[in-house]
N, C-alpha and C. Protein backbone atom coordinates (compact mmCIF):
# COMPACT_ATOMS: atom_id res chain seq x y z
N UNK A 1 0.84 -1.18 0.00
CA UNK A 1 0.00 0.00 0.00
C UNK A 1 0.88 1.24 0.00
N UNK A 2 0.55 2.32 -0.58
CA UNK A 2 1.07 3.32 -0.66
C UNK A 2 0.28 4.51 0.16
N UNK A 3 0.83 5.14 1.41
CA UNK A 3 -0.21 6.21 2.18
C UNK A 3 1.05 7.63 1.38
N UNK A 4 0.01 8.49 1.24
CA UNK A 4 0.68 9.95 0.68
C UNK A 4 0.83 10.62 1.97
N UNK A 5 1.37 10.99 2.68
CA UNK A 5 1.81 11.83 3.98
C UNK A 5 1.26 13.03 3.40
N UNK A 6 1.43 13.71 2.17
CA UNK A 6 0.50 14.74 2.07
C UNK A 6 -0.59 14.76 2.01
N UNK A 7 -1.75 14.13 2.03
CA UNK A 7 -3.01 13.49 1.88
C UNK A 7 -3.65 12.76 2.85
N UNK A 8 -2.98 13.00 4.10
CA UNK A 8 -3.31 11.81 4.78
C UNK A 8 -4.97 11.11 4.50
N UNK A 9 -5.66 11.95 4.54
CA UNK A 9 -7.42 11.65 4.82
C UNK A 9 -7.92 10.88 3.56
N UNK A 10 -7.03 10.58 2.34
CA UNK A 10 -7.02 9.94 1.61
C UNK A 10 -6.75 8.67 1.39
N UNK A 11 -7.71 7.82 0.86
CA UNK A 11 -7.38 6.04 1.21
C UNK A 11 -6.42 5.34 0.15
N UNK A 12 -5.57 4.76 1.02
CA UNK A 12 -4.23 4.33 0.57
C UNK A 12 -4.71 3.74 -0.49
N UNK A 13 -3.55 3.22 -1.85
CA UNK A 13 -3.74 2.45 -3.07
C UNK A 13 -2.70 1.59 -2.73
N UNK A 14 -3.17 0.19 -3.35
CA UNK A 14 -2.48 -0.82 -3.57
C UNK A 14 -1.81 -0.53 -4.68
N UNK A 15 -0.32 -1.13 -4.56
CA UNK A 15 0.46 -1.15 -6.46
C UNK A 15 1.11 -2.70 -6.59
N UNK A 16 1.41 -2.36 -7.00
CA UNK A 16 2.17 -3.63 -7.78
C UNK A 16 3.77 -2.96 -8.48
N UNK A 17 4.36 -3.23 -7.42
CA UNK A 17 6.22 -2.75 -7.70
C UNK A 17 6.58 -3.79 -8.80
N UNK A 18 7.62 -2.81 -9.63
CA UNK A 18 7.83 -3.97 -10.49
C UNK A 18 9.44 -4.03 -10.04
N UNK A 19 10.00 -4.98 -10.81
CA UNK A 19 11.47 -5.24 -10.35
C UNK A 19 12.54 -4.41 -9.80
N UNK A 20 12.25 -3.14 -10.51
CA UNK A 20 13.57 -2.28 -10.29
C UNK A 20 12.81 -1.11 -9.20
N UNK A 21 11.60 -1.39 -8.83
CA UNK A 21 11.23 -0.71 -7.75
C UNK A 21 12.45 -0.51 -6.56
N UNK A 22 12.03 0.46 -5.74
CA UNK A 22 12.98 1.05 -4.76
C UNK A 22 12.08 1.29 -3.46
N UNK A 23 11.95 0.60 -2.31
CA UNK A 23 11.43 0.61 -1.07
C UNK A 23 12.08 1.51 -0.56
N UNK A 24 11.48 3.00 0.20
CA UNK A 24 12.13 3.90 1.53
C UNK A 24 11.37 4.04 2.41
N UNK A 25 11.61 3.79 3.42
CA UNK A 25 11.29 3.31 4.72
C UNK A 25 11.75 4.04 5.73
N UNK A 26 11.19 5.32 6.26
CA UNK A 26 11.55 6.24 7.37
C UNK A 26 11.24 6.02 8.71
N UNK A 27 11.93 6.33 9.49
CA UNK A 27 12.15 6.20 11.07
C UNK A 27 13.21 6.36 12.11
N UNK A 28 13.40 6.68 12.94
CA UNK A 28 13.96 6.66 13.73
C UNK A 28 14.89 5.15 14.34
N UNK A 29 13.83 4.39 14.69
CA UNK A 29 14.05 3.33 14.51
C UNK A 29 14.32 2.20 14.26
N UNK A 30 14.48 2.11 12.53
CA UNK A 30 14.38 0.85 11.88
C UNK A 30 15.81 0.06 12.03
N UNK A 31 16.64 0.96 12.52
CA UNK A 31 17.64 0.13 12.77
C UNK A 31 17.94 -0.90 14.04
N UNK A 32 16.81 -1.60 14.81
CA UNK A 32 16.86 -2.05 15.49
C UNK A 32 17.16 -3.27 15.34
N UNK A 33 17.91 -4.22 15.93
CA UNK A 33 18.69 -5.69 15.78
C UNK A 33 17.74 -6.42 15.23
N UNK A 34 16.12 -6.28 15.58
CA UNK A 34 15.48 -7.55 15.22
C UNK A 34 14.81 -6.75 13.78
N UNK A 35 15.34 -5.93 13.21
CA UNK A 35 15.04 -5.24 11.96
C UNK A 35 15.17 -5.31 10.69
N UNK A 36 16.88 -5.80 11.61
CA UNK A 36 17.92 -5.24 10.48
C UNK A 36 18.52 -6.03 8.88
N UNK A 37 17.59 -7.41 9.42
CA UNK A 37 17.49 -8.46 8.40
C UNK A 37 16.71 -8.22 7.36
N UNK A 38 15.59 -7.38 7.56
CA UNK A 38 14.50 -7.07 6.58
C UNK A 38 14.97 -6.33 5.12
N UNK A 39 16.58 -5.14 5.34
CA UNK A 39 16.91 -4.05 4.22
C UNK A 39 17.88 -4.95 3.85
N UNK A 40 17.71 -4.70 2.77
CA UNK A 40 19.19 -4.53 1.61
C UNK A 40 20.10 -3.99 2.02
N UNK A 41 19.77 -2.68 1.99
CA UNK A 41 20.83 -1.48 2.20
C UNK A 41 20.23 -0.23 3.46
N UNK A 42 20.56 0.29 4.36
CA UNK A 42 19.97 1.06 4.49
C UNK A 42 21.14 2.55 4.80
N UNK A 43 20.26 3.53 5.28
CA UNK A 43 20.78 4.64 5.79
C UNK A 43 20.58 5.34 6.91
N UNK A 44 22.05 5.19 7.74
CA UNK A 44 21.23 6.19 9.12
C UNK A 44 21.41 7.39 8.91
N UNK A 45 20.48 8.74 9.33
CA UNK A 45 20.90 9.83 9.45
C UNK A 45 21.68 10.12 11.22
N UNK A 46 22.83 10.06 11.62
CA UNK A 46 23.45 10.24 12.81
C UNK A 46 22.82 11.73 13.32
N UNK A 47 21.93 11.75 14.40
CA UNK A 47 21.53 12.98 14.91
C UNK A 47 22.77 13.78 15.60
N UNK A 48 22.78 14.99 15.30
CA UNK A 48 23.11 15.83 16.05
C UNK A 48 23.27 15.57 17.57
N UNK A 49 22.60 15.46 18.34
CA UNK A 49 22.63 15.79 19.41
C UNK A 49 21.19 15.50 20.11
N UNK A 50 20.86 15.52 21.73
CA UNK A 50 19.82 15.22 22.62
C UNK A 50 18.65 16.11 22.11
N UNK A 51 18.05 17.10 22.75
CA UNK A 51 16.80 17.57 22.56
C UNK A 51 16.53 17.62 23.71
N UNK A 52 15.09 17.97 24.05
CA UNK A 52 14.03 18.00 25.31
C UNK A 52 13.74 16.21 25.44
N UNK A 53 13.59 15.84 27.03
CA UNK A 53 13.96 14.71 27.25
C UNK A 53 12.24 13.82 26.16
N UNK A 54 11.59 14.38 26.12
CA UNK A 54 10.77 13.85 25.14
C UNK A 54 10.03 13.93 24.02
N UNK A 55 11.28 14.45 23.54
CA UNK A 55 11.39 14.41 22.20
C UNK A 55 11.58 13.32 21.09
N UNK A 56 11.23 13.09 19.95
CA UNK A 56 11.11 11.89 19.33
C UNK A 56 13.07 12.18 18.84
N UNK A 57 13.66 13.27 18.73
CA UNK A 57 14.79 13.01 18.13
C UNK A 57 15.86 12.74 19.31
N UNK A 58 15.16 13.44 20.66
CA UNK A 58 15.99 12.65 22.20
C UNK A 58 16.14 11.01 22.29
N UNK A 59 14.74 10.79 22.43
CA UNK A 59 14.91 8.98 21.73
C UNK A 59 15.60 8.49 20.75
N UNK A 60 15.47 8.76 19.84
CA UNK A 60 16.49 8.90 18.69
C UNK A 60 18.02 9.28 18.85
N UNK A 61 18.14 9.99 19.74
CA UNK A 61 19.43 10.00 20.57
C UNK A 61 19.58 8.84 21.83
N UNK A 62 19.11 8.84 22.58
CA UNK A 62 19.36 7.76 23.53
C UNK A 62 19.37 6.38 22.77
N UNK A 63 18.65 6.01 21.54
CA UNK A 63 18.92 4.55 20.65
C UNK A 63 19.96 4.68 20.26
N UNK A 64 20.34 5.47 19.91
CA UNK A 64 21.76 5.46 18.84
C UNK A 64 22.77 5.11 19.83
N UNK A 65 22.68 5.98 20.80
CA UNK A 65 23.86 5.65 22.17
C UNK A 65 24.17 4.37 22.66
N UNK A 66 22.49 3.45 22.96
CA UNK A 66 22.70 2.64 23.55
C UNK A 66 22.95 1.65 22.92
N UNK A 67 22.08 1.31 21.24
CA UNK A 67 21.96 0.52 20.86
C UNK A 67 22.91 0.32 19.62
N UNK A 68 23.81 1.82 19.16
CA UNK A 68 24.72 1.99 18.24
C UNK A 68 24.27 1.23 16.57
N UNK A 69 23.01 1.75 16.44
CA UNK A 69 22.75 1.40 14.85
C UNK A 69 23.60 1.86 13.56
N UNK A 70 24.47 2.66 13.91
CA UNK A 70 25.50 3.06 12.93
C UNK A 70 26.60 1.18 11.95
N UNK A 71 26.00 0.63 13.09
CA UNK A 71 27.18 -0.47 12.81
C UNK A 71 26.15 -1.45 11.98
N UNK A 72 24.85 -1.13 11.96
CA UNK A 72 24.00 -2.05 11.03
C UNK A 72 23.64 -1.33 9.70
N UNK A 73 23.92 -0.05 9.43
CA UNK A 73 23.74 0.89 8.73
C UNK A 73 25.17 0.68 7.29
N UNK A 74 24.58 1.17 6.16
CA UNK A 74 25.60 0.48 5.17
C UNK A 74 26.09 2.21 4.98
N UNK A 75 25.62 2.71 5.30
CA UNK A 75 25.87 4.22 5.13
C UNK A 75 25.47 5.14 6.61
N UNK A 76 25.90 6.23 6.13
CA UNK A 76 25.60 7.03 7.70
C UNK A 76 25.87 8.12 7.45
N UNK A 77 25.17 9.51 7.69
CA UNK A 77 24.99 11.02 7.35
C UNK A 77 25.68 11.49 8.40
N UNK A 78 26.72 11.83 9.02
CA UNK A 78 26.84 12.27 10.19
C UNK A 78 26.80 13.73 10.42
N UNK A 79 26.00 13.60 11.43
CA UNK A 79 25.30 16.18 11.48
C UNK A 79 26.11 16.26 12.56
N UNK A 80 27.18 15.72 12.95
CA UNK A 80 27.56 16.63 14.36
C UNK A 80 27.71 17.98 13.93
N UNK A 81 27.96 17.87 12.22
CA UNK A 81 28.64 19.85 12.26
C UNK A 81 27.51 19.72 11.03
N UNK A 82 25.97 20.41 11.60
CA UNK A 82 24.83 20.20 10.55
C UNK A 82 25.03 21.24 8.73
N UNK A 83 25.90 22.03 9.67
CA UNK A 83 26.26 22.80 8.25
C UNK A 83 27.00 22.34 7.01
N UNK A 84 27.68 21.20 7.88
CA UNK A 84 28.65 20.92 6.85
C UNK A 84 28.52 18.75 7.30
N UNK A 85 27.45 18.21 6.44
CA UNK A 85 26.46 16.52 6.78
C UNK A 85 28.53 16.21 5.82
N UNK A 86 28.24 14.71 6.52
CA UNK A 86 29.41 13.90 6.26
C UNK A 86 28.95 12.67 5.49
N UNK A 87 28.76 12.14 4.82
CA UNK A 87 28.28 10.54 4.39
C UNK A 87 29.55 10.25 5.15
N UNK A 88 29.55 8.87 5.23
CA UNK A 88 30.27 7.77 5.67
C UNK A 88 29.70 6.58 5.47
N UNK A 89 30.61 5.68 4.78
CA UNK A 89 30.10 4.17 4.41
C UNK A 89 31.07 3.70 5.06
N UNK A 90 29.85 2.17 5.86
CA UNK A 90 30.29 2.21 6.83
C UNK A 90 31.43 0.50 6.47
N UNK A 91 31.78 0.26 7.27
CA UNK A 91 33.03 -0.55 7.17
C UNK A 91 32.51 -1.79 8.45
N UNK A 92 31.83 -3.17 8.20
CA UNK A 92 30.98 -3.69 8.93
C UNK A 92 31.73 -4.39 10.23
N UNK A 93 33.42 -3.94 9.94
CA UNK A 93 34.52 -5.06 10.51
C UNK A 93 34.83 -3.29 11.46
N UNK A 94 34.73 -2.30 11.22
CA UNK A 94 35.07 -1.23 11.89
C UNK A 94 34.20 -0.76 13.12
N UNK A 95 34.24 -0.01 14.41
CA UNK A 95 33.41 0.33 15.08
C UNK A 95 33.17 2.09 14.12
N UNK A 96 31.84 2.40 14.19
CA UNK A 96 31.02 3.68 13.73
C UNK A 96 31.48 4.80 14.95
N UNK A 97 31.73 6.10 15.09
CA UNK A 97 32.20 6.79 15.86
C UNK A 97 30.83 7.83 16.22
């Protein structure tokens, strides 16, 4: 099914992907251990930094800390310096910084 985030109030359509289709899949989350079997490839965006303690990108900070999804990630955006985003591909034998 396909939901339009711009449209929400609009009822999703079924498609039919054909081969060279391309799945993107947003969240905070998806990099979680029991996840991580599901992608091909994926991408973390490395947050910046904490937030207000309940905040969805604070969580998003406290996962990354604890659970270090950078190392399941085939790529990785890193914002410590947001002005100036880093790709990094990641190296699966290396620890992610």
């Amino acid at each position: 099914m396909v939901l339009d985030p711009r449209n929400p109030d609009e009822e999703p359509q079924l498609i039919e992907p054909s081969d060279t289709s391309i799945l993107i899949v947003s969240g905070p989350f998806l990099h979680r251990p029991e996840l991580t079997s599901l992608w091909d490839a994926s991408l973390l965006v490395h947050p910046a930094g904490g937030g207000d303690a309940t905040s969805v990108a604070s969580k998003a900070w406290e996962f990354y800390v604890e659970q270090s999804p950078a190392q399941q990630a085939r790529w990785v955006v890193d914002l410590s310096d947001p002005q100036r985003p880093h790709l990094l591909v990641v190296d699966p034998e290396e620890p992610v910084v």
